[in-house]
C-alpha atoms as a PDB file:
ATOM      1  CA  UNK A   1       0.000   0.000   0.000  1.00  0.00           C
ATOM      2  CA  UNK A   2       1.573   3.265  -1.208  1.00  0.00           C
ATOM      3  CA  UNK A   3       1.640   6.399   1.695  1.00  0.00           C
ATOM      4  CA  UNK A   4       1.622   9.809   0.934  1.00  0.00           C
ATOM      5  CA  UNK A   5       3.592  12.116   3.083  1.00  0.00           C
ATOM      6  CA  UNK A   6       4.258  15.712   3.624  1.00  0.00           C
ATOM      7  CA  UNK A   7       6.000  17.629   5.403  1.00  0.00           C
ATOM      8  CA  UNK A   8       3.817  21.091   5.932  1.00  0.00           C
ATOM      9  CA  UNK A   9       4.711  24.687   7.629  1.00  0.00           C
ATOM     10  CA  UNK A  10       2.048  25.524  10.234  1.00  0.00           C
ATOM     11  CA  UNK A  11       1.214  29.178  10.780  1.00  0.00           C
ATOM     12  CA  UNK A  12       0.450  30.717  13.874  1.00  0.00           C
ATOM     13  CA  UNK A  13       1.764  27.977  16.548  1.00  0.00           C
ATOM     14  CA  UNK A  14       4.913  27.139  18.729  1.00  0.00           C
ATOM     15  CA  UNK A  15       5.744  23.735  16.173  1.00  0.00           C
ATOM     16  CA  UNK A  16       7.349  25.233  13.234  1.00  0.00           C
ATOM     17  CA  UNK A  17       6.606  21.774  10.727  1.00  0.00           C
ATOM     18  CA  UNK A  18       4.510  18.762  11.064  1.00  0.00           C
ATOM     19  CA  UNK A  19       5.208  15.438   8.742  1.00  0.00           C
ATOM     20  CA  UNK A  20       2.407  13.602   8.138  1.00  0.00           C
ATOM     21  CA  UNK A  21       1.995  10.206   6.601  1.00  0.00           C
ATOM     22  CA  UNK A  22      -1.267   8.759   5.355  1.00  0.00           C
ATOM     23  CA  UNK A  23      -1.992   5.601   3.304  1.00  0.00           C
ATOM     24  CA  UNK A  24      -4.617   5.144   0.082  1.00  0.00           C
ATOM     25  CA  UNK A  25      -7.477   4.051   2.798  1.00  0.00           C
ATOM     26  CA  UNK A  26      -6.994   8.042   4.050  1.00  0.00           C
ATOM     27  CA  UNK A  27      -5.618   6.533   7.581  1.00  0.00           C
ATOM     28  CA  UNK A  28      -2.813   8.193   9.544  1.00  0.00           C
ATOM     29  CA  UNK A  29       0.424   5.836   9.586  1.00  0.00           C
ATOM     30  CA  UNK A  30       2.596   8.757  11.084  1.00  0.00           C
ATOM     31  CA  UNK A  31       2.926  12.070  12.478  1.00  0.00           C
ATOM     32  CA  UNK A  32       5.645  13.723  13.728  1.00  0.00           C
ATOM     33  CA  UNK A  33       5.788  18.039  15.202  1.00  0.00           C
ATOM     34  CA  UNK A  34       8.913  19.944  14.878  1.00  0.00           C
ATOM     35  CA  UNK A  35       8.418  22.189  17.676  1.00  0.00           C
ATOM     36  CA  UNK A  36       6.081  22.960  20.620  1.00  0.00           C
ATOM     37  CA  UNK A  37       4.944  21.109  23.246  1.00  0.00           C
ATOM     38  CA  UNK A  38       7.057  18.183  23.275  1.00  0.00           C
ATOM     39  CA  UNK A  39       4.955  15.792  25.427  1.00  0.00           C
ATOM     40  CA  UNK A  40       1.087  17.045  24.595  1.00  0.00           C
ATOM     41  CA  UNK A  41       2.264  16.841  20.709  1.00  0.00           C
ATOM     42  CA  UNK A  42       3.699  13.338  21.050  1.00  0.00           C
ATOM     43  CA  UNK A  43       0.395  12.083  22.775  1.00  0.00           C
ATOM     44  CA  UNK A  44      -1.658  13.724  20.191  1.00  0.00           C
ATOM     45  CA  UNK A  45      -0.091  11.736  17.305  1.00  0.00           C
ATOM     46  CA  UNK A  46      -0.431   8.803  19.317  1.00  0.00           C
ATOM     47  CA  UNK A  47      -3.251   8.980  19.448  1.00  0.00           C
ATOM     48  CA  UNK A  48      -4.379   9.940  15.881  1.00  0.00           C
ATOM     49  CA  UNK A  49      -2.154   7.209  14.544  1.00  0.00           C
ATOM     50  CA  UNK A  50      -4.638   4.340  12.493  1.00  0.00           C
ATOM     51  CA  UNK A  51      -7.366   6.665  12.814  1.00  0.00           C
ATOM     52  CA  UNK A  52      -9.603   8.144   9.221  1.00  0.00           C
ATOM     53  CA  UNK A  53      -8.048  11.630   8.147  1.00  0.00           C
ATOM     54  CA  UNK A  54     -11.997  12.966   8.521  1.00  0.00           C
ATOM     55  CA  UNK A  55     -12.048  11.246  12.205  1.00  0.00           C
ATOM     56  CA  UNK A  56      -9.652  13.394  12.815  1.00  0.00           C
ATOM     57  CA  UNK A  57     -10.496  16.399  11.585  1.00  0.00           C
ATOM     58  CA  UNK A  58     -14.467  16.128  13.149  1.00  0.00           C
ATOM     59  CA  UNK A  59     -12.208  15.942  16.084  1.00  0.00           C
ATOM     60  CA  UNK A  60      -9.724  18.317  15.809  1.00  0.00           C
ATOM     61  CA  UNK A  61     -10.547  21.004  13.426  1.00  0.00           C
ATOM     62  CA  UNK A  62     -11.180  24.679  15.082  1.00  0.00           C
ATOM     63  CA  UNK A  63      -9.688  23.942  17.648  1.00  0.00           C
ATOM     64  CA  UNK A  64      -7.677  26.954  19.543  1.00  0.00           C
ATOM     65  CA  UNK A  65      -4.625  27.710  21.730  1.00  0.00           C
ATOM     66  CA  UNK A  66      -5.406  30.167  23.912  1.00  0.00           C
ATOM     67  CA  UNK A  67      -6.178  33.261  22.240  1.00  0.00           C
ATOM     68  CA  UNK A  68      -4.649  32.186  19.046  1.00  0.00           C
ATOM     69  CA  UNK A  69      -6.976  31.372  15.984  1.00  0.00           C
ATOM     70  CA  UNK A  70      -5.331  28.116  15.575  1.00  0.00           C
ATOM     71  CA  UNK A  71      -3.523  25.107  17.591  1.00  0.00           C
ATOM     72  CA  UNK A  72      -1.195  22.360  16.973  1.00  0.00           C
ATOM     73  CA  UNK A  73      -4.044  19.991  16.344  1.00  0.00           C
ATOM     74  CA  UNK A  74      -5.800  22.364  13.945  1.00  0.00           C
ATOM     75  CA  UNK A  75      -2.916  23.340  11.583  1.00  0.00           C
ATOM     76  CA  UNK A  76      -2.641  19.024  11.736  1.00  0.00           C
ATOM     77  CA  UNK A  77      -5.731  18.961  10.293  1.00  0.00           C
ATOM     78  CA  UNK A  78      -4.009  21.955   7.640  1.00  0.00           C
ATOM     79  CA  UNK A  79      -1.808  19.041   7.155  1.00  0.00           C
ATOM     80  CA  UNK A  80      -3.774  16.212   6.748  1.00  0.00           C
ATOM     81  CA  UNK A  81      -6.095  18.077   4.172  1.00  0.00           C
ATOM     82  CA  UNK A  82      -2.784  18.764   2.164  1.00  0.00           C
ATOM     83  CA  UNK A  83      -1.099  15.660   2.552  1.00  0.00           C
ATOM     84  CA  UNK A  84      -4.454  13.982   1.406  1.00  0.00           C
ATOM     85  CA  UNK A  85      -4.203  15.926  -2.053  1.00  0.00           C
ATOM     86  CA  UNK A  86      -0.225  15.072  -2.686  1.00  0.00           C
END
């Protein structure tokens, strides 16, 4: 089974890159932050990992850090929407 990956610049948030991998079924294989939160942003790919790409973005999508208008998990859901189109 082939995987698409991609390696994608968030905006707005303490992790600078996130590489995602997802295979032809649209599940997440692997995701990995550059950046941030060391411990919350190893738990969250965790725990996305085997899960749908649109599970996870029902999930994740909108959601905020702090007064920011955009999070770790939402700019992952920036990635997975780009990495589904590579």
């Amino acid at each position: 089974m082939a995987a698409r990956r991609t390696l994608y610049k968030t905006q707005g948030t303490c992790s600078q890159f996130i590489e995602v991998e997802i295979d032809d079924d649209d599940i997440v294989r692997e995701v990995s932050f550059m950046g941030g939160c060391n411990g919350n942003l190893k738990g969250i790919s965790s725990l996305v990992r085997g899960m749908k790409v649109d599970d996870v973005i029902s999930k994740l999508d909108g959601v905020r850090c702090g007064a920011k208008n955009t999070s770790c998990p939402d700019q992952l859901c920036r990635a997975l929407e780009q990495a589904r189109k590579a």
